[in-house]
PDB file of N, CA and C in Angstrom:
ATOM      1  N   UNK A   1     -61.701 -37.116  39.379  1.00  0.00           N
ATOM      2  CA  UNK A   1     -62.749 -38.014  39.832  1.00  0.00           C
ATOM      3  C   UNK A   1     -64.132 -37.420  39.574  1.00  0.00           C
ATOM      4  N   UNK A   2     -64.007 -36.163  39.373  1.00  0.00           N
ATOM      5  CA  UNK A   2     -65.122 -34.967  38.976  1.00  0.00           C
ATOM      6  C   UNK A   2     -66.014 -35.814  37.965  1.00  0.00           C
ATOM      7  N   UNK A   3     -65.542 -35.741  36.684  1.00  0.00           N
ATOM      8  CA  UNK A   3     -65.752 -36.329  35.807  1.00  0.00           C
ATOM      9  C   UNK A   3     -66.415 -37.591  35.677  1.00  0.00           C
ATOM     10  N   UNK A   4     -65.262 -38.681  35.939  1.00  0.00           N
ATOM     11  CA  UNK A   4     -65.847 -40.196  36.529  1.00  0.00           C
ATOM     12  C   UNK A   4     -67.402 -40.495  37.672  1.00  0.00           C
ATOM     13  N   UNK A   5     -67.610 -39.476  38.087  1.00  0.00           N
ATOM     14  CA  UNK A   5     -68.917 -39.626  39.127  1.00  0.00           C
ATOM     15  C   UNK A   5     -70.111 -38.716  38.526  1.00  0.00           C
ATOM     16  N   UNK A   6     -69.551 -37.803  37.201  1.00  0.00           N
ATOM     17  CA  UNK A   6     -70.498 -37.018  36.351  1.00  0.00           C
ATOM     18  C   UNK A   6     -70.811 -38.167  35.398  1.00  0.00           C
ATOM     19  N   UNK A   7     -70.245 -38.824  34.871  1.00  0.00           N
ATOM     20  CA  UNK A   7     -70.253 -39.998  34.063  1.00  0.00           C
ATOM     21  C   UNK A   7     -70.902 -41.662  34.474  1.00  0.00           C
ATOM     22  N   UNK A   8     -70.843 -41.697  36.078  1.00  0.00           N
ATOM     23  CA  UNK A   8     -71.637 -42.741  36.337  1.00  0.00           C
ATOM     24  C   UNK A   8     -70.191 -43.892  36.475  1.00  0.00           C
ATOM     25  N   UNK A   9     -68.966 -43.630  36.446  1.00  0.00           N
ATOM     26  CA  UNK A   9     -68.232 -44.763  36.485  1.00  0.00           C
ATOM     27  C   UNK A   9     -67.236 -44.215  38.099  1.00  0.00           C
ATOM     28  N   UNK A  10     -67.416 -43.662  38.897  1.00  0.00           N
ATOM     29  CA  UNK A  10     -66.639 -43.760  40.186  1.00  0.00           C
ATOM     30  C   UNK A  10     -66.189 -44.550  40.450  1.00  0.00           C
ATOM     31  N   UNK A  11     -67.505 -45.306  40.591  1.00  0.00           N
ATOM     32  CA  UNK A  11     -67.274 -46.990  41.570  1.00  0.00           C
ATOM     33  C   UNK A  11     -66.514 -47.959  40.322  1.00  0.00           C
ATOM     34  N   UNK A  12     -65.868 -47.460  39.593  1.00  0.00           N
ATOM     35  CA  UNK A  12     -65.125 -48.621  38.053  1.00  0.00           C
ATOM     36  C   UNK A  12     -63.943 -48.002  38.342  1.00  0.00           C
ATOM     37  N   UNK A  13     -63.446 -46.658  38.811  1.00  0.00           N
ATOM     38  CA  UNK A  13     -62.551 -46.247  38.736  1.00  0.00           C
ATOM     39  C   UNK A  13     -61.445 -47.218  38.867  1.00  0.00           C
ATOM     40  N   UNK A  14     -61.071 -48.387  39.356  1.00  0.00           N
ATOM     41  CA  UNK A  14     -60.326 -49.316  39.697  1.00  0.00           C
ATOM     42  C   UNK A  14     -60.184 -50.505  38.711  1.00  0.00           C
ATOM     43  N   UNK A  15     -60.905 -50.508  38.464  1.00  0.00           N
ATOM     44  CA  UNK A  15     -61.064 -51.686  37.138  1.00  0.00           C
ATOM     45  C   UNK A  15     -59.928 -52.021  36.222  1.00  0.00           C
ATOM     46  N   UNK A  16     -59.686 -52.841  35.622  1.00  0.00           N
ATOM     47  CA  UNK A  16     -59.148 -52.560  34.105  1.00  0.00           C
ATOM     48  C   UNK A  16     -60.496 -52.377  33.298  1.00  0.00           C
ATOM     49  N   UNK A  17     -59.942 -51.808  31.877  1.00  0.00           N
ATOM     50  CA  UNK A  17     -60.747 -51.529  30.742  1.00  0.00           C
ATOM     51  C   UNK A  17     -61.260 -53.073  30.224  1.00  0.00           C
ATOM     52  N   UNK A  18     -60.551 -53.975  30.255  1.00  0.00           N
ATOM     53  CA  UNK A  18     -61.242 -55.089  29.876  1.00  0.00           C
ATOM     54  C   UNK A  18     -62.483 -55.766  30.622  1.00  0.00           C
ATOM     55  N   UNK A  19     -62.334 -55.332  31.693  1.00  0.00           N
ATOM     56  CA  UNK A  19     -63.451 -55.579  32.413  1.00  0.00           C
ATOM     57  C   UNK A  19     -64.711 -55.127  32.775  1.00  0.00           C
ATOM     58  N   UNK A  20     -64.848 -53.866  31.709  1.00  0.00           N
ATOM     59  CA  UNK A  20     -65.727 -52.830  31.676  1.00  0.00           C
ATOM     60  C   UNK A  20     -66.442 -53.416  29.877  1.00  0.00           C
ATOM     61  N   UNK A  21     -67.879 -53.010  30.287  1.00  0.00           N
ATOM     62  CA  UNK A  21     -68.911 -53.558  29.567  1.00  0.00           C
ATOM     63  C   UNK A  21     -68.451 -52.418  28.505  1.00  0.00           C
ATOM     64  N   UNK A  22     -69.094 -52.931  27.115  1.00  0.00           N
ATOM     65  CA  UNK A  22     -69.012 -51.630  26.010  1.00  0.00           C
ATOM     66  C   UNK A  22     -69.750 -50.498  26.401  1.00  0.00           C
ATOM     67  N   UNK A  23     -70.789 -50.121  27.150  1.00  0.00           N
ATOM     68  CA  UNK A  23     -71.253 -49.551  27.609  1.00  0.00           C
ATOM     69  C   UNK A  23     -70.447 -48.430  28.193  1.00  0.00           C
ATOM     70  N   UNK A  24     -69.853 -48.870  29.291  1.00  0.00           N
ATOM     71  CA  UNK A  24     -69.366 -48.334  30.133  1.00  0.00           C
ATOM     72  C   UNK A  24     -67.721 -47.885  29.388  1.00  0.00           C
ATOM     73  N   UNK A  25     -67.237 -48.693  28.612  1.00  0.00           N
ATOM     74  CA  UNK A  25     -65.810 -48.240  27.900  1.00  0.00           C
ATOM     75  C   UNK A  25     -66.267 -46.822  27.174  1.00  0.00           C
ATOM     76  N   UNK A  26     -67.782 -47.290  26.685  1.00  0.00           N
ATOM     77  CA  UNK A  26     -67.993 -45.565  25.899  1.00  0.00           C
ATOM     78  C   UNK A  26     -68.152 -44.502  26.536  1.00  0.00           C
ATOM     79  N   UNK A  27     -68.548 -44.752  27.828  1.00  0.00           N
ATOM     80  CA  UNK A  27     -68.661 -43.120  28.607  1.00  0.00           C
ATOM     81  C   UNK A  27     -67.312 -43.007  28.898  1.00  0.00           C
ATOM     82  N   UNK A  28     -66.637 -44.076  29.399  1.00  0.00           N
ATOM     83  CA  UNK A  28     -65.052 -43.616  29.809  1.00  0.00           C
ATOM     84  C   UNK A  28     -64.294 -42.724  28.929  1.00  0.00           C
ATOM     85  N   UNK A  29     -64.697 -43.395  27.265  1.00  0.00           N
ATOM     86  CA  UNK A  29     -63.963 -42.596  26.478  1.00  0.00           C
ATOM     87  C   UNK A  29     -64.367 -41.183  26.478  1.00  0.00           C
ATOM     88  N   UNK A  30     -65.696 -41.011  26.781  1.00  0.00           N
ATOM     89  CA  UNK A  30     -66.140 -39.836  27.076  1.00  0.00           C
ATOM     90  C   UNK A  30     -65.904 -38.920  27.921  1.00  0.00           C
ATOM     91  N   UNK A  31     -65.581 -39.561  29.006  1.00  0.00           N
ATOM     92  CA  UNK A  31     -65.081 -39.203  30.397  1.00  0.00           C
ATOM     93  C   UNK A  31     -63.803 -38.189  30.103  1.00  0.00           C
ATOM     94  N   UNK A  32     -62.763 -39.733  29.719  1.00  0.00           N
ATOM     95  CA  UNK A  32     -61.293 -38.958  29.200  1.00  0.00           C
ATOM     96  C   UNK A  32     -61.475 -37.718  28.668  1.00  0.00           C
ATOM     97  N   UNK A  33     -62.347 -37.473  27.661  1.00  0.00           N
ATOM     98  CA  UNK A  33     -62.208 -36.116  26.647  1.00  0.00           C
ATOM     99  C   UNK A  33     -62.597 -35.282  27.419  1.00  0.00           C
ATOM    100  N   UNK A  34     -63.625 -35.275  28.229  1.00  0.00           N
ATOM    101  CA  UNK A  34     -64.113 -34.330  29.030  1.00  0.00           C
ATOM    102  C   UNK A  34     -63.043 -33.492  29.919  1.00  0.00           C
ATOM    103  N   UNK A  35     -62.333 -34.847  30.421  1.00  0.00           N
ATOM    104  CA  UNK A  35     -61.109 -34.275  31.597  1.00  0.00           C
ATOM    105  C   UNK A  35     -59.981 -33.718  30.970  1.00  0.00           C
ATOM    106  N   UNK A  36     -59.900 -33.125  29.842  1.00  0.00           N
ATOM    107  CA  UNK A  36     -59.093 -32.252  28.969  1.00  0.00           C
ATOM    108  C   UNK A  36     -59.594 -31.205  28.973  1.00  0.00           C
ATOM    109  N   UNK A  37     -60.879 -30.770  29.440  1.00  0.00           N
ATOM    110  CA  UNK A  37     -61.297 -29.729  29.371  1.00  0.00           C
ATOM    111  C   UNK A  37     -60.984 -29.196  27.497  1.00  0.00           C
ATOM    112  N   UNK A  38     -61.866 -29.687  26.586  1.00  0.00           N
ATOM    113  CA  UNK A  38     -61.317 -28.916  24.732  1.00  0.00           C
ATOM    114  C   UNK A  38     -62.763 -27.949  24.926  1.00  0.00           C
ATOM    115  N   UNK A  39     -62.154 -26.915  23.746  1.00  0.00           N
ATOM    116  CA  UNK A  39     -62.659 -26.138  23.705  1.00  0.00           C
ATOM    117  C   UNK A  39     -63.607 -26.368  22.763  1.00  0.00           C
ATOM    118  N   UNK A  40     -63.987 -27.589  21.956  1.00  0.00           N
ATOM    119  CA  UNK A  40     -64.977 -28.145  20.905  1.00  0.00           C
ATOM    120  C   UNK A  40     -64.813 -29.619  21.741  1.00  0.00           C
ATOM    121  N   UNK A  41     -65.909 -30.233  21.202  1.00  0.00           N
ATOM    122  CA  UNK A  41     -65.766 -31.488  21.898  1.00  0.00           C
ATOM    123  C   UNK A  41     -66.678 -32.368  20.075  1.00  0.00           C
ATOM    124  N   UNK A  42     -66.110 -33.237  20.061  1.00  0.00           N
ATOM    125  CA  UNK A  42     -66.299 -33.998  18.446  1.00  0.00           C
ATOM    126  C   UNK A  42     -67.282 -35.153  18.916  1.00  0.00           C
ATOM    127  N   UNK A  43     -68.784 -35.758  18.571  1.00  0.00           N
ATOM    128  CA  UNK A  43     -68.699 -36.746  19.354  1.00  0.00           C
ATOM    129  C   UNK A  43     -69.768 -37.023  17.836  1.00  0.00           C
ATOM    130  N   UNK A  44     -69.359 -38.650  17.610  1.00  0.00           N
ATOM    131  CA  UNK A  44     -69.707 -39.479  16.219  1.00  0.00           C
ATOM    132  C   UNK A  44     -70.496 -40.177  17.300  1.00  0.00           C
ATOM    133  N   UNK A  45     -71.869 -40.331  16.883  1.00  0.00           N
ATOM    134  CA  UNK A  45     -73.058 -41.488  17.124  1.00  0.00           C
ATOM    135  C   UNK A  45     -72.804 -42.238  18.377  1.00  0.00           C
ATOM    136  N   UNK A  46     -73.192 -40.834  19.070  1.00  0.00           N
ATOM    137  CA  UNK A  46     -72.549 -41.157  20.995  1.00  0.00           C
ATOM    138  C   UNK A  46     -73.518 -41.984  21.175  1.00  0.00           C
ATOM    139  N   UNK A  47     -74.477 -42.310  21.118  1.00  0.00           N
ATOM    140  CA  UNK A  47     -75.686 -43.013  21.736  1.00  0.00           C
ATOM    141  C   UNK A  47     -76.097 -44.353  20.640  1.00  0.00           C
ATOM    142  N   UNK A  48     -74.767 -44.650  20.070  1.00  0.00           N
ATOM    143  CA  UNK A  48     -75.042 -46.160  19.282  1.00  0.00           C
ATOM    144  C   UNK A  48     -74.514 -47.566  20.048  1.00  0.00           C
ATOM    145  N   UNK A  49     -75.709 -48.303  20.527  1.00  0.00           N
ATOM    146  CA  UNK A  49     -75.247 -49.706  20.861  1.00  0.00           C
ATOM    147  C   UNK A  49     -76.071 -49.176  22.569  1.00  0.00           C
ATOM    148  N   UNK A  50     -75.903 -47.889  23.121  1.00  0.00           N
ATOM    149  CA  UNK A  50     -76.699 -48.201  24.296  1.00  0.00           C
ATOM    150  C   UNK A  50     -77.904 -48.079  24.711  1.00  0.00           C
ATOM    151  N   UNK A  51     -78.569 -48.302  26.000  1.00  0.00           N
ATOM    152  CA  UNK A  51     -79.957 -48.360  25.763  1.00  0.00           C
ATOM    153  C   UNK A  51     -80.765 -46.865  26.009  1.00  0.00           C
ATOM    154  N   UNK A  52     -81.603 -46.639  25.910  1.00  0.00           N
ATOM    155  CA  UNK A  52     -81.780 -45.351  26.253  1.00  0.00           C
ATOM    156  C   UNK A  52     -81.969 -44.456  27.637  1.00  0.00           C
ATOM    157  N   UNK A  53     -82.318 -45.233  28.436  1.00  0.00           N
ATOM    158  CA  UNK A  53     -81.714 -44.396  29.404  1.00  0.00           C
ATOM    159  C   UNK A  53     -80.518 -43.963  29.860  1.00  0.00           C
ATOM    160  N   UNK A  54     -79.638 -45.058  29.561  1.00  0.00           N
ATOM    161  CA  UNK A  54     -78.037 -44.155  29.662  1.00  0.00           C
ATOM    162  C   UNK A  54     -77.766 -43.437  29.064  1.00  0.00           C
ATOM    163  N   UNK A  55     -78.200 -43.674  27.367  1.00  0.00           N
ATOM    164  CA  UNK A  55     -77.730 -42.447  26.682  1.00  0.00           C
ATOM    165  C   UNK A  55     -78.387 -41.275  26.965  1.00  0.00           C
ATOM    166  N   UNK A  56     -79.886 -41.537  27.634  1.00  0.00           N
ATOM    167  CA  UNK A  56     -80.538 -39.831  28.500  1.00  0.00           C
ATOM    168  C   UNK A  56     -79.532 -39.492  29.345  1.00  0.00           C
ATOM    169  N   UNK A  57     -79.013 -40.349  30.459  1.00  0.00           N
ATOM    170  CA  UNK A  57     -78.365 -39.302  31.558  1.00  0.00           C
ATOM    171  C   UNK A  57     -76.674 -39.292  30.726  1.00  0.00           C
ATOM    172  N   UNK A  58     -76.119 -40.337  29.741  1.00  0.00           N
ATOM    173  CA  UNK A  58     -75.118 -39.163  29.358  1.00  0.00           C
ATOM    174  C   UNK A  58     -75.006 -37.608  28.737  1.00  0.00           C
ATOM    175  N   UNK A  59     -76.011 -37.992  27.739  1.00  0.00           N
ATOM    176  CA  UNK A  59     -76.181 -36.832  26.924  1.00  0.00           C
ATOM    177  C   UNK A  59     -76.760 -35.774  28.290  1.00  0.00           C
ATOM    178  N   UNK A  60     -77.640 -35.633  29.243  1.00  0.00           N
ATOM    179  CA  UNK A  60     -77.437 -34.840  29.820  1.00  0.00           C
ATOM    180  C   UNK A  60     -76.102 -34.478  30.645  1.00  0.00           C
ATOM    181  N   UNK A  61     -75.007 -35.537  31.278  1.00  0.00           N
ATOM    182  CA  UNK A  61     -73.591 -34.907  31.917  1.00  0.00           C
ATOM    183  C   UNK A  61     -73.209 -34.340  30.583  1.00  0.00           C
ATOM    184  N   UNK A  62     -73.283 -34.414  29.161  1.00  0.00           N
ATOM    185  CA  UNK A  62     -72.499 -33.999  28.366  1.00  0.00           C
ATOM    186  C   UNK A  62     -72.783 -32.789  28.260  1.00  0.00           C
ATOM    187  N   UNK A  63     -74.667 -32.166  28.205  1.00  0.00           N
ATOM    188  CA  UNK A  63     -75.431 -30.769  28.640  1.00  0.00           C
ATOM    189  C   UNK A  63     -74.640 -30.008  29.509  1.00  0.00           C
ATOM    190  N   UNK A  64     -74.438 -30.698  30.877  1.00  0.00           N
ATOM    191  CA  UNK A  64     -74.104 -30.246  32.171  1.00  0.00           C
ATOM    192  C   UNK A  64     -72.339 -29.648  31.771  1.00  0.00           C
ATOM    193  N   UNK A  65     -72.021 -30.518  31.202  1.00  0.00           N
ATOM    194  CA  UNK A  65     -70.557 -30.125  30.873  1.00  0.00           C
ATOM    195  C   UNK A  65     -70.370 -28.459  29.769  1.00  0.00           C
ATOM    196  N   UNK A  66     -71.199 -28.559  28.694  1.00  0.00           N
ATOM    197  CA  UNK A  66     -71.288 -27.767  27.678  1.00  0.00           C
ATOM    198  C   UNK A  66     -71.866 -26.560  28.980  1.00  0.00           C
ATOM    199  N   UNK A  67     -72.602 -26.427  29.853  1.00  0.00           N
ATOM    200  CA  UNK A  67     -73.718 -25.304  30.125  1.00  0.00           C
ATOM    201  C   UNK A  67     -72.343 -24.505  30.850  1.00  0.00           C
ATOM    202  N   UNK A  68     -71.253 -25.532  31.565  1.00  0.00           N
ATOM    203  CA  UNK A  68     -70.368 -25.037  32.621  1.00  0.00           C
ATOM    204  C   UNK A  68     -68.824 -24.449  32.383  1.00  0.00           C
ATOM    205  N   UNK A  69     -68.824 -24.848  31.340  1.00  0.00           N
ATOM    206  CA  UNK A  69     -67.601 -24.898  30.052  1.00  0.00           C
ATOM    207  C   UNK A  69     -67.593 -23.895  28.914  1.00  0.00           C
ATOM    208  N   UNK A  70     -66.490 -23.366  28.236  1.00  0.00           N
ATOM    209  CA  UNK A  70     -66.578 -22.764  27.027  1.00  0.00           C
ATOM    210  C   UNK A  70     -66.248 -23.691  26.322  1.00  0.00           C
ATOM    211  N   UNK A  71     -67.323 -24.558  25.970  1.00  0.00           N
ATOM    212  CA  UNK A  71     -66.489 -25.969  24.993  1.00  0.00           C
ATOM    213  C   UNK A  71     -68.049 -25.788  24.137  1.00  0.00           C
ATOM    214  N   UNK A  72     -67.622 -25.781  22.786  1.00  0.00           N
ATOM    215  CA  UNK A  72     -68.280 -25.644  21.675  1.00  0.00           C
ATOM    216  C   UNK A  72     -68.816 -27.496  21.340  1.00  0.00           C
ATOM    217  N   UNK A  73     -69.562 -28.115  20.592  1.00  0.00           N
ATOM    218  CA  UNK A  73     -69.788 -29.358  20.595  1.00  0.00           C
ATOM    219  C   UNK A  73     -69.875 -29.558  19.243  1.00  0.00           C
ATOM    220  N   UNK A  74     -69.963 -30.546  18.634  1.00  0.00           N
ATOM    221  CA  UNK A  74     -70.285 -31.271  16.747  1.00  0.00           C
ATOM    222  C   UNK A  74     -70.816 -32.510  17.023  1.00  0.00           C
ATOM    223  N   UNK A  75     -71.937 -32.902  16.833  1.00  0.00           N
ATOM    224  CA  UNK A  75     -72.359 -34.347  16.793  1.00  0.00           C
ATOM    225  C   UNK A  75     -72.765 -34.576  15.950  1.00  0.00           C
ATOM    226  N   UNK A  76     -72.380 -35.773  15.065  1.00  0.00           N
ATOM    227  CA  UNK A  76     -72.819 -36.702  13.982  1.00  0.00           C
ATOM    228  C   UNK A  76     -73.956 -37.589  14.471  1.00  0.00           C
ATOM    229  N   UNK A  77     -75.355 -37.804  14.439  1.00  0.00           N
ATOM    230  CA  UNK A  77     -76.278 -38.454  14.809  1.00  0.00           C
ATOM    231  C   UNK A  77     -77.217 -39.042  14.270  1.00  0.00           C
ATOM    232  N   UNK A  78     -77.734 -39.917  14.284  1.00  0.00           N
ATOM    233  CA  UNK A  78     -79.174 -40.138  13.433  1.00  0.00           C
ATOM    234  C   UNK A  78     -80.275 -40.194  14.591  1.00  0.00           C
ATOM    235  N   UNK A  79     -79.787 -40.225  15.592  1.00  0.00           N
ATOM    236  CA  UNK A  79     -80.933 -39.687  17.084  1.00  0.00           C
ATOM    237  C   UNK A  79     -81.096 -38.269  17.277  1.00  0.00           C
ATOM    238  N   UNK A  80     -81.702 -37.693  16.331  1.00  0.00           N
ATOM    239  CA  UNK A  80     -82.363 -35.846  16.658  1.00  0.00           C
ATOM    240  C   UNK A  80     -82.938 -35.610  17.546  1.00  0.00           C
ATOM    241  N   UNK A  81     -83.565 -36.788  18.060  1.00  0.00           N
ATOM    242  CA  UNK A  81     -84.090 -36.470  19.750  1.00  0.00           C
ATOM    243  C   UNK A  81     -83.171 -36.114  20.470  1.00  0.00           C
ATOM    244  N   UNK A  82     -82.174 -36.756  20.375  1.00  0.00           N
ATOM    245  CA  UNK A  82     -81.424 -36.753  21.342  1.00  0.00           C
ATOM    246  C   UNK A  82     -79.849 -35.678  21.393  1.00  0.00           C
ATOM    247  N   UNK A  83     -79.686 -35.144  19.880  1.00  0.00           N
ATOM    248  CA  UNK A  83     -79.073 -34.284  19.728  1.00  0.00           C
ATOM    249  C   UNK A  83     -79.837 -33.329  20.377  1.00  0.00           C
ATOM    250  N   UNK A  84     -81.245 -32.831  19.913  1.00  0.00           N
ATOM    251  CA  UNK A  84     -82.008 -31.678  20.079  1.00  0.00           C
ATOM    252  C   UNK A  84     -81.523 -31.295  21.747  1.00  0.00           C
ATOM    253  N   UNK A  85     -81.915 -33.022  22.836  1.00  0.00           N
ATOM    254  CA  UNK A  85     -81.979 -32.660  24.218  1.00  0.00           C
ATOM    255  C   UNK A  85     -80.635 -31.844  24.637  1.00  0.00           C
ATOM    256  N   UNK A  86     -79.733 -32.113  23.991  1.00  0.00           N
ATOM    257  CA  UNK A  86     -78.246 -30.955  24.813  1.00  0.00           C
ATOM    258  C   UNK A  86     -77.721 -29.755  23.748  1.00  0.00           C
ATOM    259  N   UNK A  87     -78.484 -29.925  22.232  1.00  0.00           N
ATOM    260  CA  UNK A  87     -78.215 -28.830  21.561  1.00  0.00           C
ATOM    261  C   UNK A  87     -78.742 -27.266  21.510  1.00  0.00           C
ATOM    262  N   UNK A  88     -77.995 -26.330  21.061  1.00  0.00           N
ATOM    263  CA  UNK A  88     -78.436 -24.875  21.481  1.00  0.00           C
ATOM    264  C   UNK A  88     -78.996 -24.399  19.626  1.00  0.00           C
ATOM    265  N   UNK A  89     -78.894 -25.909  19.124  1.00  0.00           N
ATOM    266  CA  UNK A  89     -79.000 -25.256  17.483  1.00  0.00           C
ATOM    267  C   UNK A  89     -78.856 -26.839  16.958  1.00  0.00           C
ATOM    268  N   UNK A  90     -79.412 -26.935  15.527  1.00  0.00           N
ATOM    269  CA  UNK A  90     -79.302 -27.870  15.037  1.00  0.00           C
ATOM    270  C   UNK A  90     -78.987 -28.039  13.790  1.00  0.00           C
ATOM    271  N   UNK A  91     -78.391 -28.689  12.820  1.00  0.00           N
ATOM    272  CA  UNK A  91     -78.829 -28.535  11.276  1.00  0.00           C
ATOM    273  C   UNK A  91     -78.760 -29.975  10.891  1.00  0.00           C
ATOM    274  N   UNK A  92     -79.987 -30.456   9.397  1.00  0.00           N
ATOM    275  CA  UNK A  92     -80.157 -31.455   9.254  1.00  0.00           C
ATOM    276  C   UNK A  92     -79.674 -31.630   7.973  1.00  0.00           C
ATOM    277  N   UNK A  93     -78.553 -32.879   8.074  1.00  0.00           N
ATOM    278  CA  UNK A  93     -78.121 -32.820   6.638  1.00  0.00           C
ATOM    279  C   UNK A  93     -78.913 -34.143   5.983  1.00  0.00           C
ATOM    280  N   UNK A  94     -79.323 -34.196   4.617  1.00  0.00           N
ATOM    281  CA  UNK A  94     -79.879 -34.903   3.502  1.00  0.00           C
ATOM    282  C   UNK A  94     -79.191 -34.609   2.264  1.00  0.00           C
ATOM    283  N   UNK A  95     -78.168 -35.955   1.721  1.00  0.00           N
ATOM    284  CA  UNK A  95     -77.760 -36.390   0.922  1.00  0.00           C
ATOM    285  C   UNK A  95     -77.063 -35.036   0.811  1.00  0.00           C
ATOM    286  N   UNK A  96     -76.251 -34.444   1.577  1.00  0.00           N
ATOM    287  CA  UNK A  96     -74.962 -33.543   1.663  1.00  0.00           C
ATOM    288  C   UNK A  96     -75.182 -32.463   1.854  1.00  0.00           C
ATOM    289  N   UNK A  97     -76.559 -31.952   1.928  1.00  0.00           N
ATOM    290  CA  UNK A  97     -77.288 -30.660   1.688  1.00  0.00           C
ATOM    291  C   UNK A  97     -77.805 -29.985   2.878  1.00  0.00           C
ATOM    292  N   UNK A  98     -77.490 -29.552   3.608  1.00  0.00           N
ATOM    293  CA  UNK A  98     -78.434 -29.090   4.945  1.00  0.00           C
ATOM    294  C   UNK A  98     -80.215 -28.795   4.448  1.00  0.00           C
ATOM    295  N   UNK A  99     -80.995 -29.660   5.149  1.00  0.00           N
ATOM    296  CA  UNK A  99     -82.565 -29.545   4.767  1.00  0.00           C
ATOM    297  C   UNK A  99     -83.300 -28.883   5.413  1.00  0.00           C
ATOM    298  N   UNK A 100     -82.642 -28.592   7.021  1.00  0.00           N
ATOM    299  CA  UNK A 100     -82.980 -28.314   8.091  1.00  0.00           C
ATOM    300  C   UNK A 100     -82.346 -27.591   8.866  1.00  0.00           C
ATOM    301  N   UNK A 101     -82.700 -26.623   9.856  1.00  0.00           N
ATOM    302  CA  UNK A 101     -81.938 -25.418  10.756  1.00  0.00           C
ATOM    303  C   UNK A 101     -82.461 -25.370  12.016  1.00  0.00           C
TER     304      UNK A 101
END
């Protein structure tokens, strides 16, 4: 339940999935991975389709998770803001090439 109330969905805990906004299905999926505790965590264009303040306070539980955890992270993004806010390092790829460090 740790997880689910780091994530903002407690009070959904009961739900079905169909009844949960896309929004909210994406932190769940997020949720799930989290509650595996991995030692890398993979996350493709976490912050596509929501608005930006959710994707601020996920990407920070996702911070909060990485700071408390030995879990390494990979994000695919075209939001560098928003990678930058929970990353310890960055690199920028252009047309296959890293441009940026």
């Amino acid at each position: 339940m740790a997880v689910l109330e780091e994530m903002g969905l407690a009070g959904l805990a009961s739900r079905y999935p169909l009844a949960l906004s896309e929004g909210q299905k994406r932190r769940l999926a997020l949720a799930t991975c989290l509650v595996s505790c991995p030692q890398l965590l993979l996350l493709d264009e976490p912050a596509a389709g929501q608005d930006e303040d959710r994707v601020s306070d996920d990407m920070e539980a996702v911070r909060r998770y990485l700071d408390t955890h030995e879990c390494a992270c990979v994000m695919a993004t075209h939001d560098l803001r928003g990678a930058e806010r929970i990353a310890n390092g960055t690199l920028v790829m252009r047309q296959g090439r890293v441009s940026r460090r």
